[in-house]
N, C-alpha and C. Protein backbone atom coordinates (compact mmCIF):
# COMPACT_ATOMS: atom_id res chain seq x y z
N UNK A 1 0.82 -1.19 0.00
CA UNK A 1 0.00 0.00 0.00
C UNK A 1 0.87 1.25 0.00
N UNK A 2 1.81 1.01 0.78
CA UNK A 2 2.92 2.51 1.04
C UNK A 2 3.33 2.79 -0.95
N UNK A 3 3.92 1.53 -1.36
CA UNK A 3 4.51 1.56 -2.66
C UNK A 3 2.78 2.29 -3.89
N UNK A 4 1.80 2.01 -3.38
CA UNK A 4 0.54 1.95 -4.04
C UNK A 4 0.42 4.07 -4.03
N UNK A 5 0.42 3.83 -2.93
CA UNK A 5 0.97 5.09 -2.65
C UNK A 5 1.48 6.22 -3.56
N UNK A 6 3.19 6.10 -3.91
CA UNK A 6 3.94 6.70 -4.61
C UNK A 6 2.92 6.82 -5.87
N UNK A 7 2.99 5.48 -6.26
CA UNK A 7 2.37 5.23 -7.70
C UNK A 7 1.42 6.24 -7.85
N UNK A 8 0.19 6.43 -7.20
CA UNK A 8 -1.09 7.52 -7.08
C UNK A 8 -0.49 8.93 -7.12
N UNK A 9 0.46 8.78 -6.05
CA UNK A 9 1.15 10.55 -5.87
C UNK A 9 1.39 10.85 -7.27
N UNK A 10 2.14 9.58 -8.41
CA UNK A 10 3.50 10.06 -8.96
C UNK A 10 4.49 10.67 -8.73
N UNK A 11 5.00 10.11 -7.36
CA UNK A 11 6.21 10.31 -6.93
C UNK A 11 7.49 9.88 -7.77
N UNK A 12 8.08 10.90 -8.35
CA UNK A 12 9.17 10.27 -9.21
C UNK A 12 10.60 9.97 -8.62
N UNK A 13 10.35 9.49 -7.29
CA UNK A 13 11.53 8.83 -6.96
C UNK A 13 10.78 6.97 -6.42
N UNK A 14 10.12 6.96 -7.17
CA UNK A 14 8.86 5.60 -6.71
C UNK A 14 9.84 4.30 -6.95
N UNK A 15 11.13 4.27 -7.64
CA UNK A 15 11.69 3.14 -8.11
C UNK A 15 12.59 3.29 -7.29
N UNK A 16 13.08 4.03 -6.28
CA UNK A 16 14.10 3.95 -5.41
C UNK A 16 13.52 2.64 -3.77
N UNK A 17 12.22 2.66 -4.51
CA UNK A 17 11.51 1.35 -3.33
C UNK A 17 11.57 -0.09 -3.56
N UNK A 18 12.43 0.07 -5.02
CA UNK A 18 12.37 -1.48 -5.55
C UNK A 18 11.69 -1.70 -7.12
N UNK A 19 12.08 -2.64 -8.15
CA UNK A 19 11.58 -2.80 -9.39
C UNK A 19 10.42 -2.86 -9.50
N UNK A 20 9.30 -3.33 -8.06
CA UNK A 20 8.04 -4.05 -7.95
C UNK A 20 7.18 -2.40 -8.17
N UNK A 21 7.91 -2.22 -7.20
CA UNK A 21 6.93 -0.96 -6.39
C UNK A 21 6.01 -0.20 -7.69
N UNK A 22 6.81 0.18 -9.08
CA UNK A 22 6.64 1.13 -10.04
C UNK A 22 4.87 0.24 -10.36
N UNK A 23 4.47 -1.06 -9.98
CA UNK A 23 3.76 -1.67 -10.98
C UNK A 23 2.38 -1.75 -9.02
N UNK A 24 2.73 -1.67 -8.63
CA UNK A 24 2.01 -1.64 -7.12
C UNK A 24 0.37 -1.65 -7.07
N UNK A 25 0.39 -0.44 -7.78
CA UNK A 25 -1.21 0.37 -7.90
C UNK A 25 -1.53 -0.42 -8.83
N UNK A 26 -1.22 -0.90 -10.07
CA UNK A 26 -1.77 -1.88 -11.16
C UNK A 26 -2.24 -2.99 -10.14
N UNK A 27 -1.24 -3.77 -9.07
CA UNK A 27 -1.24 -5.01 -8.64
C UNK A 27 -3.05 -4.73 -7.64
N UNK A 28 -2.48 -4.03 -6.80
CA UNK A 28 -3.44 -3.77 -6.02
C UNK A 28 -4.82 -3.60 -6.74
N UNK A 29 -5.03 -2.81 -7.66
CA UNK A 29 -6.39 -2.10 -8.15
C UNK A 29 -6.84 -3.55 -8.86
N UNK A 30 -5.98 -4.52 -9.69
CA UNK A 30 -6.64 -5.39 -10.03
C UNK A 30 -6.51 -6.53 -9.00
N UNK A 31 -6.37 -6.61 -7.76
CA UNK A 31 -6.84 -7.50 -6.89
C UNK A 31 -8.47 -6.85 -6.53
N UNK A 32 -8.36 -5.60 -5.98
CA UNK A 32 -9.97 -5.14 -5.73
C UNK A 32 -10.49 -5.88 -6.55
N UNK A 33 -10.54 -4.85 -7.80
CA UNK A 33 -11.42 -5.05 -9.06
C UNK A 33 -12.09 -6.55 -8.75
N UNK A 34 -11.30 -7.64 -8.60
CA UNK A 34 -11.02 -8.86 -8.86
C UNK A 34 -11.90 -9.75 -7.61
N UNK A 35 -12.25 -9.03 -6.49
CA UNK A 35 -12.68 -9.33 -5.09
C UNK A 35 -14.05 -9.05 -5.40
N UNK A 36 -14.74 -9.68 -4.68
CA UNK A 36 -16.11 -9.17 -4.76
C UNK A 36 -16.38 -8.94 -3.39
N UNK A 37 -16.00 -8.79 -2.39
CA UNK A 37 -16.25 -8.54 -1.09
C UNK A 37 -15.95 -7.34 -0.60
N UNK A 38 -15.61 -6.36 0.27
CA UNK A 38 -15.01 -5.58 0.54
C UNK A 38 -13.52 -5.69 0.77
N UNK A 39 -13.03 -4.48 0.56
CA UNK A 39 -11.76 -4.19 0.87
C UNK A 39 -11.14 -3.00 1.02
N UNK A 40 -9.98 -2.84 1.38
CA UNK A 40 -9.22 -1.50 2.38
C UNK A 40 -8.20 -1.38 1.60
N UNK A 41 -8.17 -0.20 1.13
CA UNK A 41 -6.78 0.22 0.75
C UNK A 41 -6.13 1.53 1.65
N UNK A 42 -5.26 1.25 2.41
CA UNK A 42 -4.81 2.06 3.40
C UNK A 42 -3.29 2.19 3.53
N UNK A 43 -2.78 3.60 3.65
CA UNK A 43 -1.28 4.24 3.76
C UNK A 43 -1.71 5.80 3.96
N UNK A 44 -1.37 6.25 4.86
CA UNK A 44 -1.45 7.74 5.20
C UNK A 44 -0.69 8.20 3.98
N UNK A 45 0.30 8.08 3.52
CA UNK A 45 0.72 8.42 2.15
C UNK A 45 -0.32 8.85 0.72
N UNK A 46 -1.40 8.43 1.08
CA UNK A 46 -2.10 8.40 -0.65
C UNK A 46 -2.76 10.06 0.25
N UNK A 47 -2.95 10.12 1.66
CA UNK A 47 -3.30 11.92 1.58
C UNK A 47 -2.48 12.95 1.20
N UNK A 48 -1.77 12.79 0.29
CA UNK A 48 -0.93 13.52 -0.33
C UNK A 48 -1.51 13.46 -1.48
N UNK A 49 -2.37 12.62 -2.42
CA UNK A 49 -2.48 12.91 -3.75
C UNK A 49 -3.14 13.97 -4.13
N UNK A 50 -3.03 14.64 -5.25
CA UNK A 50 -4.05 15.74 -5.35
C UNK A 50 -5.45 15.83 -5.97
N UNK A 51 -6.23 16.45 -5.79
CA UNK A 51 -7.54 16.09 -6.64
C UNK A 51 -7.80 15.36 -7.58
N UNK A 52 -6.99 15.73 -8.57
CA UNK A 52 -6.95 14.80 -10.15
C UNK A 52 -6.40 13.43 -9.53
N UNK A 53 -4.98 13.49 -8.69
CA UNK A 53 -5.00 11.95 -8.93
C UNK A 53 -5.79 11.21 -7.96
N UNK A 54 -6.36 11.54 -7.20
CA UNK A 54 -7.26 10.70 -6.15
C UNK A 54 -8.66 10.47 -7.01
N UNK A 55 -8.80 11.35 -8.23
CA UNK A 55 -9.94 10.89 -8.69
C UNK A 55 -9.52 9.66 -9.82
N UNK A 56 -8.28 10.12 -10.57
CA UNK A 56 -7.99 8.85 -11.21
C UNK A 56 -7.77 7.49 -10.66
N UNK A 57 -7.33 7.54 -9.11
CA UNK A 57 -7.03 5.88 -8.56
C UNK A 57 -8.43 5.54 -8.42
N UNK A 58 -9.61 6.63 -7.90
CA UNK A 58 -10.95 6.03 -7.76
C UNK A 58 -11.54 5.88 -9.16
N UNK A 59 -11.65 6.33 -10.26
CA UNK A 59 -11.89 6.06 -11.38
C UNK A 59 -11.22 4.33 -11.83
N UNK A 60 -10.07 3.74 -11.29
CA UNK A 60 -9.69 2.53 -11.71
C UNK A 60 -10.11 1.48 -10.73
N UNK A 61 -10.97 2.12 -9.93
CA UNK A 61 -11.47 0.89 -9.00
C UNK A 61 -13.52 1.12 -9.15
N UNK A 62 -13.43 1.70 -10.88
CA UNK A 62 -14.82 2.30 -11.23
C UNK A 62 -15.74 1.32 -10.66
N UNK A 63 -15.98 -0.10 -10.49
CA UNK A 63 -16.44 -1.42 -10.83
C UNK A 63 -16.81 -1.31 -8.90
N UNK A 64 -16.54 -0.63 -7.96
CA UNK A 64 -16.52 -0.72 -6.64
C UNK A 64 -17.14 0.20 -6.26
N UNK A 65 -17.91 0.16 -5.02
CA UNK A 65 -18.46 1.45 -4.20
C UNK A 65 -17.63 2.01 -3.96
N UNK A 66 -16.70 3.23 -4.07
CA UNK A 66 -15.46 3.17 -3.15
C UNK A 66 -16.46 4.29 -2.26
N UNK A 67 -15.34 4.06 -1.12
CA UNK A 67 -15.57 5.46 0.23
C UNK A 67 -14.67 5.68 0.44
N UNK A 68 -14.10 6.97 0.99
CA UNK A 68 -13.23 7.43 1.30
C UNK A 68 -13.07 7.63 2.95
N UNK A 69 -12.42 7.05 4.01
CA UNK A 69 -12.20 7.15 5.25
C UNK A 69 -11.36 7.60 5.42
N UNK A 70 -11.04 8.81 6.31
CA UNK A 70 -10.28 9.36 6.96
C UNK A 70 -9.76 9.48 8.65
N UNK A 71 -8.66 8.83 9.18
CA UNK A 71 -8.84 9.00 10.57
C UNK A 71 -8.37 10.67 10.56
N UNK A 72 -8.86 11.25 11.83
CA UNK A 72 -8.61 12.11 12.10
C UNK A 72 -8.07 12.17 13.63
N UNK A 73 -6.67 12.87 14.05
CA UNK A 73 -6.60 13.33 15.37
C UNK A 73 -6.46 14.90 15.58
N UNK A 74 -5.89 15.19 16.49
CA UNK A 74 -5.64 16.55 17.07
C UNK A 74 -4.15 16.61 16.66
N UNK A 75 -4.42 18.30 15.85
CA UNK A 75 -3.42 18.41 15.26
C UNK A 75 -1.69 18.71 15.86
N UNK A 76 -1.45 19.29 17.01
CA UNK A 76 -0.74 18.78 18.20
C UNK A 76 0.38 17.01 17.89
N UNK A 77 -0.85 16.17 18.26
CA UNK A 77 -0.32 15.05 17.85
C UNK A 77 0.02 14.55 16.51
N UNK A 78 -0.86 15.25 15.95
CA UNK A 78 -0.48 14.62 14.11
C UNK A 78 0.96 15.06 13.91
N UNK A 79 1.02 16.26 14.53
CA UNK A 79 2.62 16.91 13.92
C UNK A 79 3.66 16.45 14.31
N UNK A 80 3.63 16.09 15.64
CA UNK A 80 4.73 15.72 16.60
C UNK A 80 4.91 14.22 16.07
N UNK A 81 3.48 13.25 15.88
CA UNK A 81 3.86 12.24 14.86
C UNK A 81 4.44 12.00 13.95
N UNK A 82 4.12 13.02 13.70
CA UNK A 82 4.12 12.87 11.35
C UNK A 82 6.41 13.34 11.69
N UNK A 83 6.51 14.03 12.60
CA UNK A 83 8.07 14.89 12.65
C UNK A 83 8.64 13.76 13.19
N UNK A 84 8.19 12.59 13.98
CA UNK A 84 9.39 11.27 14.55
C UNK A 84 9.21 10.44 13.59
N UNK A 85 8.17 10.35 12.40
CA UNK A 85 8.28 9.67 11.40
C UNK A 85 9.52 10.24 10.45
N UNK A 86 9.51 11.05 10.08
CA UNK A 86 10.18 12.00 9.31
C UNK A 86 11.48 11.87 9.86
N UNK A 87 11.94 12.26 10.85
CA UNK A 87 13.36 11.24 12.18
C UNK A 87 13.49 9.90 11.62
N UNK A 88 13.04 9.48 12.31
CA UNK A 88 12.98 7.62 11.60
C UNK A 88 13.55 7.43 10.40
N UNK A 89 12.52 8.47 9.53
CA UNK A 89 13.23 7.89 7.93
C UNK A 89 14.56 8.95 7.32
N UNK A 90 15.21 9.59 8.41
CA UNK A 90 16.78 9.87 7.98
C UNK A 90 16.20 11.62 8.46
N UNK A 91 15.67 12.19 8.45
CA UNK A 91 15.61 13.82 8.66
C UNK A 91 16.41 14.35 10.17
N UNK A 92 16.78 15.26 9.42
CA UNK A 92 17.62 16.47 10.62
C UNK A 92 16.79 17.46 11.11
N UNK A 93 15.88 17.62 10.69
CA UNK A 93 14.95 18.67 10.77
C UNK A 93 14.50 18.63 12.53
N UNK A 94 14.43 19.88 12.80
CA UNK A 94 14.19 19.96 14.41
C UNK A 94 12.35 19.98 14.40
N UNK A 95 11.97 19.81 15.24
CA UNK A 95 10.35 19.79 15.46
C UNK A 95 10.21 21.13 15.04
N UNK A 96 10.90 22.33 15.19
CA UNK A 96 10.27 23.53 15.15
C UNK A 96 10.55 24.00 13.76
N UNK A 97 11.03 23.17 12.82
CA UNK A 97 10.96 23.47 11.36
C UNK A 97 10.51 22.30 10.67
N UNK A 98 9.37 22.09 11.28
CA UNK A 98 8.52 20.77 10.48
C UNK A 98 7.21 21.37 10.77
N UNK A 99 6.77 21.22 9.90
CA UNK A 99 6.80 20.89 8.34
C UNK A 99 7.18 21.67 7.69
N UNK A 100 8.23 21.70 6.56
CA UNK A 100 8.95 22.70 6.25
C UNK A 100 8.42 24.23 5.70
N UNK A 101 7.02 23.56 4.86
CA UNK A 101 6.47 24.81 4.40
C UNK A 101 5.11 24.44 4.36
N UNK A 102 3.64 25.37 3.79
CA UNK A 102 2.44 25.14 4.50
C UNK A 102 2.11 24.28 2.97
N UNK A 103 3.00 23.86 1.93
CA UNK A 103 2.71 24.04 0.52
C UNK A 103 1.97 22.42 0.44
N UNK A 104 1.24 22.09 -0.43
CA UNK A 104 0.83 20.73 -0.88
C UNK A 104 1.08 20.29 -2.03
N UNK A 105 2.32 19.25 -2.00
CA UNK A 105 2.98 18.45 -3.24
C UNK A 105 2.91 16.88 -2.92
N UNK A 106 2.40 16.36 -4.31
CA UNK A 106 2.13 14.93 -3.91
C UNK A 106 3.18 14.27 -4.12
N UNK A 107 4.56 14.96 -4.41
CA UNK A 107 6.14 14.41 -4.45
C UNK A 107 6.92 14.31 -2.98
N UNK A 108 5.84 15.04 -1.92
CA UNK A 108 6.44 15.38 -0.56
C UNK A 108 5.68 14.75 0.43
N UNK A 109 5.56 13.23 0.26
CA UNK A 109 4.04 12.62 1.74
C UNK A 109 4.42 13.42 3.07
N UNK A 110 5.09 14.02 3.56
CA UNK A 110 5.90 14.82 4.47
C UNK A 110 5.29 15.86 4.89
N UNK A 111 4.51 16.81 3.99
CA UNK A 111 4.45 18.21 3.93
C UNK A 111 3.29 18.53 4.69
N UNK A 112 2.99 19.45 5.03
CA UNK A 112 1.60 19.99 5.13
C UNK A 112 -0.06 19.59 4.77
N UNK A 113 0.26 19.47 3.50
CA UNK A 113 -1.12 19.00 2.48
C UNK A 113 -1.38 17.58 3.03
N UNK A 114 -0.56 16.83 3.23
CA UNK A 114 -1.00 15.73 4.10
C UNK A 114 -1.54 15.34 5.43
N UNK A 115 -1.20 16.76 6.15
CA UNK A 115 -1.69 16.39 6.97
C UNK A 115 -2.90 17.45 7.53
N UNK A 116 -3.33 18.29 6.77
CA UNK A 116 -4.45 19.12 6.48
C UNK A 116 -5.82 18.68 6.87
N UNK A 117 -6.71 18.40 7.65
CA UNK A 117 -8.19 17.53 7.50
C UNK A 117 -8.46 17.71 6.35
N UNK A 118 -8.62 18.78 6.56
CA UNK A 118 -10.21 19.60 5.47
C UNK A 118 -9.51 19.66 3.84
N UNK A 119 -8.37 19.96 3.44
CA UNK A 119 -7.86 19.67 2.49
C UNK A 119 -7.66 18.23 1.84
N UNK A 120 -7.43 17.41 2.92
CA UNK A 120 -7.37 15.41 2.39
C UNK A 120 -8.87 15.40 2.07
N UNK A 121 -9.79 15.64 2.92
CA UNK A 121 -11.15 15.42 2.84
C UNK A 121 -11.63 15.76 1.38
N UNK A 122 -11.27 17.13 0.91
CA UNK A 122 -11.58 17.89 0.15
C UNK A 122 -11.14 17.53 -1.19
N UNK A 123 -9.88 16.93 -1.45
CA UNK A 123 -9.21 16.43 -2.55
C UNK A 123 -9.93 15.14 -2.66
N UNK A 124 -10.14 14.30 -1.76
CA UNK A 124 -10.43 12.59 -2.25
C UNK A 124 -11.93 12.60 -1.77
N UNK A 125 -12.82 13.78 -1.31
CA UNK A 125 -14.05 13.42 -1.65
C UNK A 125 -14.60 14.39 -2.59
N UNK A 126 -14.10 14.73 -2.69
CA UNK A 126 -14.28 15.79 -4.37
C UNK A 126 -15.46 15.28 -5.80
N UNK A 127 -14.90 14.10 -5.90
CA UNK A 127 -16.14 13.32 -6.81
C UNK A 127 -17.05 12.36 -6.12
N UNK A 128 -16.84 12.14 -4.80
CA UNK A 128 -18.15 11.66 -4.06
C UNK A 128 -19.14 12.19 -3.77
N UNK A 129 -20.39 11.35 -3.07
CA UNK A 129 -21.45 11.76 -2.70
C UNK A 129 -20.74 11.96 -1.19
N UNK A 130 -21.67 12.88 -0.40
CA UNK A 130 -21.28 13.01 1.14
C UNK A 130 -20.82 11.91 1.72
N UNK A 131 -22.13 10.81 1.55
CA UNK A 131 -22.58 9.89 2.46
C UNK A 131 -21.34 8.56 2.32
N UNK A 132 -20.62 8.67 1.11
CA UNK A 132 -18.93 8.37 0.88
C UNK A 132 -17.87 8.62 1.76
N UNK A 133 -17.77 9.45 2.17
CA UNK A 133 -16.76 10.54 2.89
C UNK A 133 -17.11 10.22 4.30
N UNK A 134 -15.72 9.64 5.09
CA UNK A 134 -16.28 9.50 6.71
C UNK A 134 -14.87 9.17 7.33
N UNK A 135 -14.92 10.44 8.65
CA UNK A 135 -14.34 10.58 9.31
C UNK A 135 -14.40 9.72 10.73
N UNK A 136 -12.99 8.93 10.93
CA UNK A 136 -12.93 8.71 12.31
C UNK A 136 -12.22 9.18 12.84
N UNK A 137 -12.74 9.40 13.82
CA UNK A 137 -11.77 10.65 15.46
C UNK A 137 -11.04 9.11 16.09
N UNK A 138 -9.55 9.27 16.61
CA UNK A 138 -8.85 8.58 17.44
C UNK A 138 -9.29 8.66 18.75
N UNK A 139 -9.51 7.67 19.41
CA UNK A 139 -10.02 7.82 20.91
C UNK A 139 -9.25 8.32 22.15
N UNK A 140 -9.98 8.72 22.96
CA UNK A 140 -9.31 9.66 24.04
C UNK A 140 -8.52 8.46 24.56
N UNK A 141 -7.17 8.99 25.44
CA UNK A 141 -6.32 7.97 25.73
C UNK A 141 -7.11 7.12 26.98
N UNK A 142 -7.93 7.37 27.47
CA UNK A 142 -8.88 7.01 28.43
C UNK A 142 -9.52 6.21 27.98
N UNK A 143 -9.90 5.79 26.60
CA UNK A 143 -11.05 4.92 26.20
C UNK A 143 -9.82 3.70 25.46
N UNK A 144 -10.90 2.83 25.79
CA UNK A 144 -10.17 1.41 25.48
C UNK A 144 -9.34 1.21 24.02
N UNK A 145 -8.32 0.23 24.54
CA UNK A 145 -7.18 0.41 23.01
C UNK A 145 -7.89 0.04 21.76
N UNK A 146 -8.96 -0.73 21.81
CA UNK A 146 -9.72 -1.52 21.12
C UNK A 146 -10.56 -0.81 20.15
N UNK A 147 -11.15 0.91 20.39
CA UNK A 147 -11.93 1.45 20.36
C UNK A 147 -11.98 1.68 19.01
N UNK A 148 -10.77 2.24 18.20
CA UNK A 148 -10.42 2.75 16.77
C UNK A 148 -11.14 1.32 15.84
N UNK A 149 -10.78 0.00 16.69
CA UNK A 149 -10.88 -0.57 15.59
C UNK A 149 -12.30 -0.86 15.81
N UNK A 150 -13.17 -1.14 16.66
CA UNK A 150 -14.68 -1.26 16.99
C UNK A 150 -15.30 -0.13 16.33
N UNK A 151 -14.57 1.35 15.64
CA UNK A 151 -15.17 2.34 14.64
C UNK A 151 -15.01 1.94 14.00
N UNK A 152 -14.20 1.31 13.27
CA UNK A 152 -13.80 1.24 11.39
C UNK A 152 -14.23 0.03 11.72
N UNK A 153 -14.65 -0.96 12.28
CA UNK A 153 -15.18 -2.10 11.40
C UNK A 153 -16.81 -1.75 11.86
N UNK A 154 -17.38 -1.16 12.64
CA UNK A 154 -18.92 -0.70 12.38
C UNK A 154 -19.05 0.25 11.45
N UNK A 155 -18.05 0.77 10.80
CA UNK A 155 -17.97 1.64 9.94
C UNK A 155 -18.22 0.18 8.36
N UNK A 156 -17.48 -0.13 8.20
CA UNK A 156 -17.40 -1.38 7.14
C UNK A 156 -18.23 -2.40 6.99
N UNK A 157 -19.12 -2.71 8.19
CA UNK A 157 -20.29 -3.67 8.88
C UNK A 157 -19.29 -4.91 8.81
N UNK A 158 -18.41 -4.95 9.62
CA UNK A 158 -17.59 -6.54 9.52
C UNK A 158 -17.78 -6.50 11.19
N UNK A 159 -17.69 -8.18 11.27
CA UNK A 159 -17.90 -8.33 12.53
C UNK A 159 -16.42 -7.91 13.42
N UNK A 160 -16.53 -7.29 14.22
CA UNK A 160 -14.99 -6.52 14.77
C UNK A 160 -14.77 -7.91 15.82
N UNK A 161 -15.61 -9.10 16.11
CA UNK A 161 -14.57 -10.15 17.28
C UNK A 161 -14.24 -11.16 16.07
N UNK A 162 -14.32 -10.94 15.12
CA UNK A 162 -12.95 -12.17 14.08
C UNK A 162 -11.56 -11.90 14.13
N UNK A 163 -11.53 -10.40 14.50
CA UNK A 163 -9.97 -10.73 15.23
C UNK A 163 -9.68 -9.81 16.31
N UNK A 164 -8.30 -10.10 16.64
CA UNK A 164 -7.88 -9.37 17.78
C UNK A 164 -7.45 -8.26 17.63
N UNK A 165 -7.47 -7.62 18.41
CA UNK A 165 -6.85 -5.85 18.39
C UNK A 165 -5.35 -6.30 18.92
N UNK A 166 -5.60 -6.94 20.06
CA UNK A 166 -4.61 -6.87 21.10
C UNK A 166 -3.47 -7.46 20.68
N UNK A 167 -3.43 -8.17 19.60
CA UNK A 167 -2.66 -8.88 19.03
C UNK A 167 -1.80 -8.32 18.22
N UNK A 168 -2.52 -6.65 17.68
CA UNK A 168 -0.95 -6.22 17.17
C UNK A 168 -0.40 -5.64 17.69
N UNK A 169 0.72 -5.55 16.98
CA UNK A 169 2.14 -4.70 17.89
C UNK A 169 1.45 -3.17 18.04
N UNK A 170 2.30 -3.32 19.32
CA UNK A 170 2.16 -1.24 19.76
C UNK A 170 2.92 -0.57 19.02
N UNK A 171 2.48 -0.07 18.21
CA UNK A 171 3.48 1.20 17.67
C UNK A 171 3.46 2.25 18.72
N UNK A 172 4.69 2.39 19.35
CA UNK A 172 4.87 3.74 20.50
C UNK A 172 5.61 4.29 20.05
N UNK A 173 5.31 5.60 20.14
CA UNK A 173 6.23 6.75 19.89
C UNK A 173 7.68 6.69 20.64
N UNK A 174 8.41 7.22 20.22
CA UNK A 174 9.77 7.78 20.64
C UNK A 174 9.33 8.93 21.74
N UNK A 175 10.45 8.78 22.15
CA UNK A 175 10.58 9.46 23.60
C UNK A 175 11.54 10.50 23.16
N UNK A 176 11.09 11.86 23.89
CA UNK A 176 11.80 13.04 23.55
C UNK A 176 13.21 13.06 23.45
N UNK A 177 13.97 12.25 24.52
CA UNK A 177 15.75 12.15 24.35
C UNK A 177 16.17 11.15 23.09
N UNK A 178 15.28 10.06 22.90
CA UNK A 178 15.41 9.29 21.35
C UNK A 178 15.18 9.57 20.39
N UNK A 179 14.11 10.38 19.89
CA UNK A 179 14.25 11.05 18.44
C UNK A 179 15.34 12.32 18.45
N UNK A 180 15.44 12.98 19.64
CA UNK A 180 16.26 13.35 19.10
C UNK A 180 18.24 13.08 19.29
N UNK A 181 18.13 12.00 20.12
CA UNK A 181 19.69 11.43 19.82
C UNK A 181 19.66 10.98 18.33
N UNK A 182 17.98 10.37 17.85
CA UNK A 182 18.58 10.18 16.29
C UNK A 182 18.65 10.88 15.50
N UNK A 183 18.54 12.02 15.44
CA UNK A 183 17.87 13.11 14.59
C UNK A 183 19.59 13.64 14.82
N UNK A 184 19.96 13.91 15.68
CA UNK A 184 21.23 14.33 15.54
C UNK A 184 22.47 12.95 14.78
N UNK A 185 22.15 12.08 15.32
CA UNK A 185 23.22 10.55 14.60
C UNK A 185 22.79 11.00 13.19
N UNK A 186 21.46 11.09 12.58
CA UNK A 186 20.84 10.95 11.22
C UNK A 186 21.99 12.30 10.79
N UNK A 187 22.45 12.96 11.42
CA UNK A 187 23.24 14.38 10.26
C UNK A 187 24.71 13.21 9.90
N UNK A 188 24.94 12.58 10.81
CA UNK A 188 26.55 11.93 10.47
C UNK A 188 26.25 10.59 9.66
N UNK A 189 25.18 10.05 9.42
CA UNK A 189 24.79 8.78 8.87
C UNK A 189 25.27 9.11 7.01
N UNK A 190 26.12 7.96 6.38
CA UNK A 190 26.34 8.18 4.94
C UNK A 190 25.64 6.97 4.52
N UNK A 191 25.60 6.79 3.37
CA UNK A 191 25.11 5.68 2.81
C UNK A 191 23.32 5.25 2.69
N UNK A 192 22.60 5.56 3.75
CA UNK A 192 22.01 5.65 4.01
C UNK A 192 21.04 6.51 2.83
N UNK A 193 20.22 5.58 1.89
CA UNK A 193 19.07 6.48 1.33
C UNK A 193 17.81 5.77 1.66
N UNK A 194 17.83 4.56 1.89
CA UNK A 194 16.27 4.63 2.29
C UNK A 194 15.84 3.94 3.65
N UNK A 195 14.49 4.18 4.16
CA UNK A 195 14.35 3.95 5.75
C UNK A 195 15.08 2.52 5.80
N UNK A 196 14.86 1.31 5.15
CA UNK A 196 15.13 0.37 5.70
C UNK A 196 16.49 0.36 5.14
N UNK A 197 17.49 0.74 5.29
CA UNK A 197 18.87 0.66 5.46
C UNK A 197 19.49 1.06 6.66
């Protein structure tokens, strides 16, 4: 999906992910197509595409209801997220110059435009009906871990006890002295062009 991603953006560094990646969105769109049941195509990455191309990836999945879901949090956390991601995958950039500029490029999953509500909303429900378009809010840290996913699958009508929540890994954030011991290692790191190196 991340590689499905690029492809939609037209990110023209999309082959630096591997020979596969360039053909991704073909693979994927004709598995949908190909499903008759429901299905999810998900990467915070494709909220970067811009109007035209979010209508062309939904135009190749013509044959499907599509909807467009969006989680939504508080923007606070989105940033401070979206900036230890951005750490992670090699950046020097200090929290207080992230995001670099307010601009929206679907060559930059990084930027601003991605992480915009009302602008993602606005680009990929653009050729929908309303009743397409649906937002889920992340739950207060008070409400059970379980909660996000008991929305999106009453959201989808799938039964949410066929599987476990608890069963996947925690993605936890970095801790203020670890992103940035890496964020400073990441200026002396060579060789190094993509996250998984």
């Amino acid at each position: 999906h991340l590689w499905a991603s690029g492809v939609v953006r037209e990110d023209p560094k999309i082959d630096r992910r591997g020979p596969r990646a360039r053909f991704a969105w073909n693979v994927l769109r004709d598995q949908v197509n190909d499903w008759d049941g429901t299905a999810v195509i998900s990467h915070e990455f494709f909220a970067g595409a811009t109007e035209q191309q979010a209508a062309r990836a939904m135009a190749d999945l013509a044959g499907a209801e599509v909807h467009v879901v969006v989680t939504a949090r508080d923007t606070v956390s989105l940033v401070t997220a979206r900036w230890q991601e951005f750490v992670k995958n090699g950046s020097t950039a200090r929290i207080d110059d992230y995001p670099a500029d307010e601009a929206t490029t679907p060559h930059d999953e990084w930027d601003w435009g991605s992480m915009d509500l009302a602008d993602v909303l606005g680009r990929w429900g653009a050729t929908l009906p309303p009743e397409r378009v649906h937002v889920l809010t992340l739950p207060k840290p008070d409400e059970p871990r379980d909660t996000l996913w008991l929305r999106f699958a009453g959201l989808l009508g799938i039964d949410a006890t066929r599987c476990d929540p608890g069963a996947a890994e925690v993605n936890e954030s970095l801790g203020v002295v670890e992103v940035e011991l890496l964020r400073r290692v990441n200026a002396d790191l060579e060789g190094f062009g993509r996250a998984v190196d």
